[in-house]
N, C-alpha and C. Protein backbone atom coordinates (compact mmCIF):
# COMPACT_ATOMS: atom_id res chain seq x y z
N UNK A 1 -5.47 -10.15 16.38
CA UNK A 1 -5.39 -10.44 14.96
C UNK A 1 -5.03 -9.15 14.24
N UNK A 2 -4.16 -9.02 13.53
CA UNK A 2 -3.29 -7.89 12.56
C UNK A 2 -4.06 -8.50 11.12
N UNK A 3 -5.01 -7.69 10.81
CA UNK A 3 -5.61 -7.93 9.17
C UNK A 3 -6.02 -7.17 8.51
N UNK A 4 -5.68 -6.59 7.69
CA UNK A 4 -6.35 -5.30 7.21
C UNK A 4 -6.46 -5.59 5.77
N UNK A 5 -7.78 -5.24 4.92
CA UNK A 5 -8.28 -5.24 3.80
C UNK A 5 -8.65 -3.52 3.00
N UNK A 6 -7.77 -3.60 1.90
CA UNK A 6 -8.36 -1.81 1.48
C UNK A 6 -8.23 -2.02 -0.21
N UNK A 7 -9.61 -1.09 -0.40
CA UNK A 7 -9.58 -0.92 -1.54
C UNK A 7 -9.43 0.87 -2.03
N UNK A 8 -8.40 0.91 -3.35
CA UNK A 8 -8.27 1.92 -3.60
C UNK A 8 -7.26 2.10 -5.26
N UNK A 9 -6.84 3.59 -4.91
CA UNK A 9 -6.62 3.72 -6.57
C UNK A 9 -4.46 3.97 -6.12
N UNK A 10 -3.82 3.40 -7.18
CA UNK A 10 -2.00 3.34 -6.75
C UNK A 10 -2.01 4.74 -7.35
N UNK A 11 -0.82 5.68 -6.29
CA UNK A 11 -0.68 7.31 -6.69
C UNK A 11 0.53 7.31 -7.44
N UNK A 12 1.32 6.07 -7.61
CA UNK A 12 2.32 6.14 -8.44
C UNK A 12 2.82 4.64 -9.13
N UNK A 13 3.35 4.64 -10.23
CA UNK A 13 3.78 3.85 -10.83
C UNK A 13 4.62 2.86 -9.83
N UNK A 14 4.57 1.56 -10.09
CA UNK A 14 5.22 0.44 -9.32
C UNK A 14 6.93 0.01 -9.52
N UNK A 15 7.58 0.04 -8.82
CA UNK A 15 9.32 0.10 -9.16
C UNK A 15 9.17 -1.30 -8.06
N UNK A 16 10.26 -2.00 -8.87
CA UNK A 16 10.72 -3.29 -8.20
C UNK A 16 12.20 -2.84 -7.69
N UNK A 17 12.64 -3.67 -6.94
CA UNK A 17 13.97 -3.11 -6.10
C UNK A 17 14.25 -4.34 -5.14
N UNK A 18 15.41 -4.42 -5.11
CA UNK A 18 16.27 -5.40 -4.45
C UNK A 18 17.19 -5.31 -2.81
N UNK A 19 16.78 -6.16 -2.50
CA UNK A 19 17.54 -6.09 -0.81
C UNK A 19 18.73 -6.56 -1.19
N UNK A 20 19.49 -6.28 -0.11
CA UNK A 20 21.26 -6.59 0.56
C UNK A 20 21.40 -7.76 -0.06
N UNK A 21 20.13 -8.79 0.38
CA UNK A 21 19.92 -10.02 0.77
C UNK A 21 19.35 -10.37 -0.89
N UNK A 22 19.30 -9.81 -1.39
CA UNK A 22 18.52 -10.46 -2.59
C UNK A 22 16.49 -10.69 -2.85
N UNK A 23 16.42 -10.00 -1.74
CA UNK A 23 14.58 -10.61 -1.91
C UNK A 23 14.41 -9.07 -2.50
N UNK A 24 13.35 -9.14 -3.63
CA UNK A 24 12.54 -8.36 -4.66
C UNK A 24 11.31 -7.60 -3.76
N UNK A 25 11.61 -6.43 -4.07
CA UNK A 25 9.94 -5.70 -3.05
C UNK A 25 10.17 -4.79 -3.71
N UNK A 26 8.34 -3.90 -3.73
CA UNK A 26 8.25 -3.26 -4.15
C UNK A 26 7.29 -2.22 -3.26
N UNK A 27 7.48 -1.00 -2.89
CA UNK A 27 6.98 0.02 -1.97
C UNK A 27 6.16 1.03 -3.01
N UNK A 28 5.01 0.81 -2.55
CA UNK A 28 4.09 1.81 -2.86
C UNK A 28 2.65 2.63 -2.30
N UNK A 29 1.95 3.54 -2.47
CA UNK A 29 1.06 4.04 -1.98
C UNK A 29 -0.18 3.95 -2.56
N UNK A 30 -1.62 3.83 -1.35
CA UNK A 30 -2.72 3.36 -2.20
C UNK A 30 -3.52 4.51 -1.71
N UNK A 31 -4.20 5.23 -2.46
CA UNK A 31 -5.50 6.46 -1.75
C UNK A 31 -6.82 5.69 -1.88
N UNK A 32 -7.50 5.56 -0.90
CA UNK A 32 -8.70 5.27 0.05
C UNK A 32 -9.57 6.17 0.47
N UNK A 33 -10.51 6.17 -0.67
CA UNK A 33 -11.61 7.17 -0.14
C UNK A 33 -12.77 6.58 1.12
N UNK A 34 -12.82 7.80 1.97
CA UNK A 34 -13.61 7.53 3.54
C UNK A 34 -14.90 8.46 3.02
N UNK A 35 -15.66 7.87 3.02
CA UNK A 35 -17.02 8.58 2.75
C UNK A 35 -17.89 9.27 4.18
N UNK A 36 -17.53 10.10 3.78
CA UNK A 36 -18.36 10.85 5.39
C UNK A 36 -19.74 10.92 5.48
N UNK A 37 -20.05 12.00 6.45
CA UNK A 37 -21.65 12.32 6.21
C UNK A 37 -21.88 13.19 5.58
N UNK A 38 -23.61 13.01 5.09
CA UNK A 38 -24.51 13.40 4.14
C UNK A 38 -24.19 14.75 4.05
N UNK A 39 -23.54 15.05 2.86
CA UNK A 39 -23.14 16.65 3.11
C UNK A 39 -21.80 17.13 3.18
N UNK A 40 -20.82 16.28 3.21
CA UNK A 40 -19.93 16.44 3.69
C UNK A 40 -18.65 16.30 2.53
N UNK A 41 -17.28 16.80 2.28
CA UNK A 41 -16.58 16.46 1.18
C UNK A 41 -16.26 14.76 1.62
N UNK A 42 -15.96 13.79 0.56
CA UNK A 42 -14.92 12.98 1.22
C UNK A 42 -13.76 13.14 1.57
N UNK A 43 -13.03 12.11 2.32
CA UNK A 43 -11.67 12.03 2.85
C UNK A 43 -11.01 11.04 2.24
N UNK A 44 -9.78 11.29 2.14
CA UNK A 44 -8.97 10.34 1.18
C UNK A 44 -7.64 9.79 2.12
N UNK A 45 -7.54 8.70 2.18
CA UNK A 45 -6.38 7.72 3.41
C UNK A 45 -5.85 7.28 2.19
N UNK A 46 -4.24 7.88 2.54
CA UNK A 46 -2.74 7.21 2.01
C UNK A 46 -2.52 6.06 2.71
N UNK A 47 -2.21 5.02 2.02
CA UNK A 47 -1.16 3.31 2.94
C UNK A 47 -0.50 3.57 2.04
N UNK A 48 0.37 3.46 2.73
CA UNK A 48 1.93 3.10 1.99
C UNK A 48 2.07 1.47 2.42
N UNK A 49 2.56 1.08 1.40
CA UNK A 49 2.72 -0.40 0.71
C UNK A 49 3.67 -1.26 0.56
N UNK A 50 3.90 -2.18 1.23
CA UNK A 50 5.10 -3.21 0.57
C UNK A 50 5.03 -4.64 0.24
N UNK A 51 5.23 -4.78 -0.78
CA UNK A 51 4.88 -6.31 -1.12
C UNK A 51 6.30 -7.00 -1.79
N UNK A 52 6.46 -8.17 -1.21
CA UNK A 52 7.85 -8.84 -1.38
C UNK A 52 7.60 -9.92 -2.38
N UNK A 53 8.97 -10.31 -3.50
CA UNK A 53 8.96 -11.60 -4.37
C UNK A 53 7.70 -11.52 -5.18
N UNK A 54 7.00 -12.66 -5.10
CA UNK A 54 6.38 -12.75 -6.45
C UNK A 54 4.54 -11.98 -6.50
N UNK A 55 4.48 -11.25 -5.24
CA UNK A 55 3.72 -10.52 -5.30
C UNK A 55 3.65 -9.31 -6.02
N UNK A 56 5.21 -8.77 -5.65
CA UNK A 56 6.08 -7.73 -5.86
C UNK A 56 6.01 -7.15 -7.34
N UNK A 57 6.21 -8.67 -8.21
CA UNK A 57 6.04 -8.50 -9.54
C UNK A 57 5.02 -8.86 -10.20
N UNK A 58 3.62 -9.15 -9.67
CA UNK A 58 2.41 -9.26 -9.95
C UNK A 58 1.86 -8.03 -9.97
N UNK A 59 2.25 -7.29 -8.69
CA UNK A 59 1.94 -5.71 -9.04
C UNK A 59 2.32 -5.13 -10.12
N UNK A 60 3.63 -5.12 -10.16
CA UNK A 60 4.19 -4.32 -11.20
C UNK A 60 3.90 -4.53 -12.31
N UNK A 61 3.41 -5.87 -12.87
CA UNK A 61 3.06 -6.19 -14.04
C UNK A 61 1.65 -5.94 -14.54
N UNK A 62 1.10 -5.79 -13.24
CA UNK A 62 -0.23 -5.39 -14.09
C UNK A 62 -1.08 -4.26 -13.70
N UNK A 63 -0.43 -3.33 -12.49
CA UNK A 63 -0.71 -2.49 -12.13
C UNK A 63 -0.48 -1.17 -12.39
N UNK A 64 -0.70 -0.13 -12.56
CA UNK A 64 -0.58 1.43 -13.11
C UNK A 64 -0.64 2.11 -12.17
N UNK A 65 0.16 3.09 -11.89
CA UNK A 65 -0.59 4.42 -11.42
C UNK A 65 -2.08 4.69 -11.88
N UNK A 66 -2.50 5.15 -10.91
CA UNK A 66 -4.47 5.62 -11.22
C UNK A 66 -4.61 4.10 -11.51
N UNK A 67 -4.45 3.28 -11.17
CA UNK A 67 -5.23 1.32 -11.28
C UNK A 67 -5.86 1.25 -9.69
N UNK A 68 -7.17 0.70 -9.93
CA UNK A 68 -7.73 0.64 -8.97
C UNK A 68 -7.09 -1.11 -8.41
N UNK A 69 -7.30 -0.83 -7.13
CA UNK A 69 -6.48 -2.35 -6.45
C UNK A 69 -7.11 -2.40 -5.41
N UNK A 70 -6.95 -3.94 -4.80
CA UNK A 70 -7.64 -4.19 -3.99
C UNK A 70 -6.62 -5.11 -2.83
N UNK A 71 -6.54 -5.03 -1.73
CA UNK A 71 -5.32 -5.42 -1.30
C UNK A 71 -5.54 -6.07 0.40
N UNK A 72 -4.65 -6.94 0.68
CA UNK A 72 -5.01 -7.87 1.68
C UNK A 72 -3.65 -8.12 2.33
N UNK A 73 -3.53 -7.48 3.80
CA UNK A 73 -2.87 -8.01 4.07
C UNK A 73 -2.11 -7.48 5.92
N UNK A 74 -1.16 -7.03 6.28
CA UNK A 74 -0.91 -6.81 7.97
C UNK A 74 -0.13 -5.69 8.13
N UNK A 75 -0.90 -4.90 8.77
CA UNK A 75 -0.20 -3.67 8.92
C UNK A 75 1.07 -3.59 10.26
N UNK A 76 2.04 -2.93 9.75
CA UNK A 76 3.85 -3.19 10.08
C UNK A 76 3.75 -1.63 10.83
N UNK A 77 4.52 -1.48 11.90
CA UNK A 77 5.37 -0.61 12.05
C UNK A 77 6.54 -0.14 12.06
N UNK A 78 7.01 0.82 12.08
CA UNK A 78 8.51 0.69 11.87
C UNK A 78 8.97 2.04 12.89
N UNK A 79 10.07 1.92 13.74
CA UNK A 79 10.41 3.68 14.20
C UNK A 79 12.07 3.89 13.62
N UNK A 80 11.68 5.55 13.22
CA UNK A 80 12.82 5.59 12.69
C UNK A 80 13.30 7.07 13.27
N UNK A 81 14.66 7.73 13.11
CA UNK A 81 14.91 8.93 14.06
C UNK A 81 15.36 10.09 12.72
N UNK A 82 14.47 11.21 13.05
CA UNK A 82 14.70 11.89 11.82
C UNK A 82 15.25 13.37 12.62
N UNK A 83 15.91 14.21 12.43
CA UNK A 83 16.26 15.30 13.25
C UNK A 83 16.46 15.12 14.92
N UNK A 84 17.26 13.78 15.23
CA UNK A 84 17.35 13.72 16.51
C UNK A 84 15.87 13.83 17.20
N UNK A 85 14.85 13.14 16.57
CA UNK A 85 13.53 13.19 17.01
C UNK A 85 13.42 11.57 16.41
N UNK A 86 12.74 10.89 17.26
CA UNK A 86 11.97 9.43 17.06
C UNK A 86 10.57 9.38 16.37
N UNK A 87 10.64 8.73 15.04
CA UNK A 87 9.62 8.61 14.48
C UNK A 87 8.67 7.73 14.78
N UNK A 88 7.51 7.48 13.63
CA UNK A 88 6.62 6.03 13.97
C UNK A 88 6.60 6.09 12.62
N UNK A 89 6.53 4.84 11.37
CA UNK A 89 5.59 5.31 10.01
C UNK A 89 4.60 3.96 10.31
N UNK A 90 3.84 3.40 9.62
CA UNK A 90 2.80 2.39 9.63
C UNK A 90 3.11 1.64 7.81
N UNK A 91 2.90 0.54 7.51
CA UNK A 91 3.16 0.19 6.31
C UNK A 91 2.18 -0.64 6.02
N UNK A 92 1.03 -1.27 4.88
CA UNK A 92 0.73 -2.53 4.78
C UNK A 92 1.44 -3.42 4.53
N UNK A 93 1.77 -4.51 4.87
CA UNK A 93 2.84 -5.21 3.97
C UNK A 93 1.55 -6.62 3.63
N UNK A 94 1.45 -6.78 1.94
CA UNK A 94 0.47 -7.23 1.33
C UNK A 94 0.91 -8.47 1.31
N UNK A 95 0.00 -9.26 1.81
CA UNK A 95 0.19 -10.85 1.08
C UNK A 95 -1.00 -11.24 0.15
N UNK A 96 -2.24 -10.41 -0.26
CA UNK A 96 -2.58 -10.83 -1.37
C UNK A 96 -3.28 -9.68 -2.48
N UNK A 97 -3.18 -9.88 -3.82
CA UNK A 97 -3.34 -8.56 -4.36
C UNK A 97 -4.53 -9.07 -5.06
N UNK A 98 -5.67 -8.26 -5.95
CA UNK A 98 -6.56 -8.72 -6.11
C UNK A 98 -7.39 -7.30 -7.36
N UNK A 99 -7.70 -7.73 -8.54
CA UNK A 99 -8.14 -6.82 -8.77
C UNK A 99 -9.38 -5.95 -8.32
N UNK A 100 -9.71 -5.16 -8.50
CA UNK A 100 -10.80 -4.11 -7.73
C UNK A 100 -12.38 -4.61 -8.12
N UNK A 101 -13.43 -4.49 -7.04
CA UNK A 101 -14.25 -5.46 -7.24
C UNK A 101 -15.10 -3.86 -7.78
N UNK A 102 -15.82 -4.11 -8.99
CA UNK A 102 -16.37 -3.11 -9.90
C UNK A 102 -17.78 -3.16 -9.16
N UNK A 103 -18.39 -1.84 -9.08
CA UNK A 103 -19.58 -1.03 -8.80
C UNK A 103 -20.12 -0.84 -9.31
């Protein structure tokens, strides 16, 4: 099972953008604080983000940079070759968005 659930704050404003093909997505990054031990600084986890069509513009419409979000959905890989070297990146790609559940 591929499922992953994260809550966190968007590090940049939301841009919509268009495929070859015509489908609407929008790529973005979420910071995820990891709370360590007693004593310890926290740690903060980047996902980088993609959400397609009418998700795409649910984000954008109501989401901000610094907006806390809450997000649902299957983490993607992708390899790509950068300096004659083979990459890996990891992506969420979201199927449901959700506002942030308050503390």
């Amino acid at each position: 099972m591929n499922k992953i659930i994260i809550q966190g704050r968007i590090t940049r404003d939301i841009e919509i953008e268009s495929s070859k093909g015509g489908t609407e997505f929008s790529r973005f990054s979420v910071a995820v604080d990891r709370v360590g031990k007693k004593g310890e600084d926290k740690q903060t986890d980047f996902f980088n983000c993609t959400a397609f069509g009418k998700t795409a513009a649910f984000v954008k419409e109501y989401f901000r940079k610094g907006d806390g979000i809450l997000l649902e959905g299957t983490m993607q890989s992708s390899t790509y070759e950068k300096d004659g070297e083979k990459r890996m990146s990891w992506a969420l790609i979201v199927s449901h968005v959700y506002f942030p559940i308050q503390k």
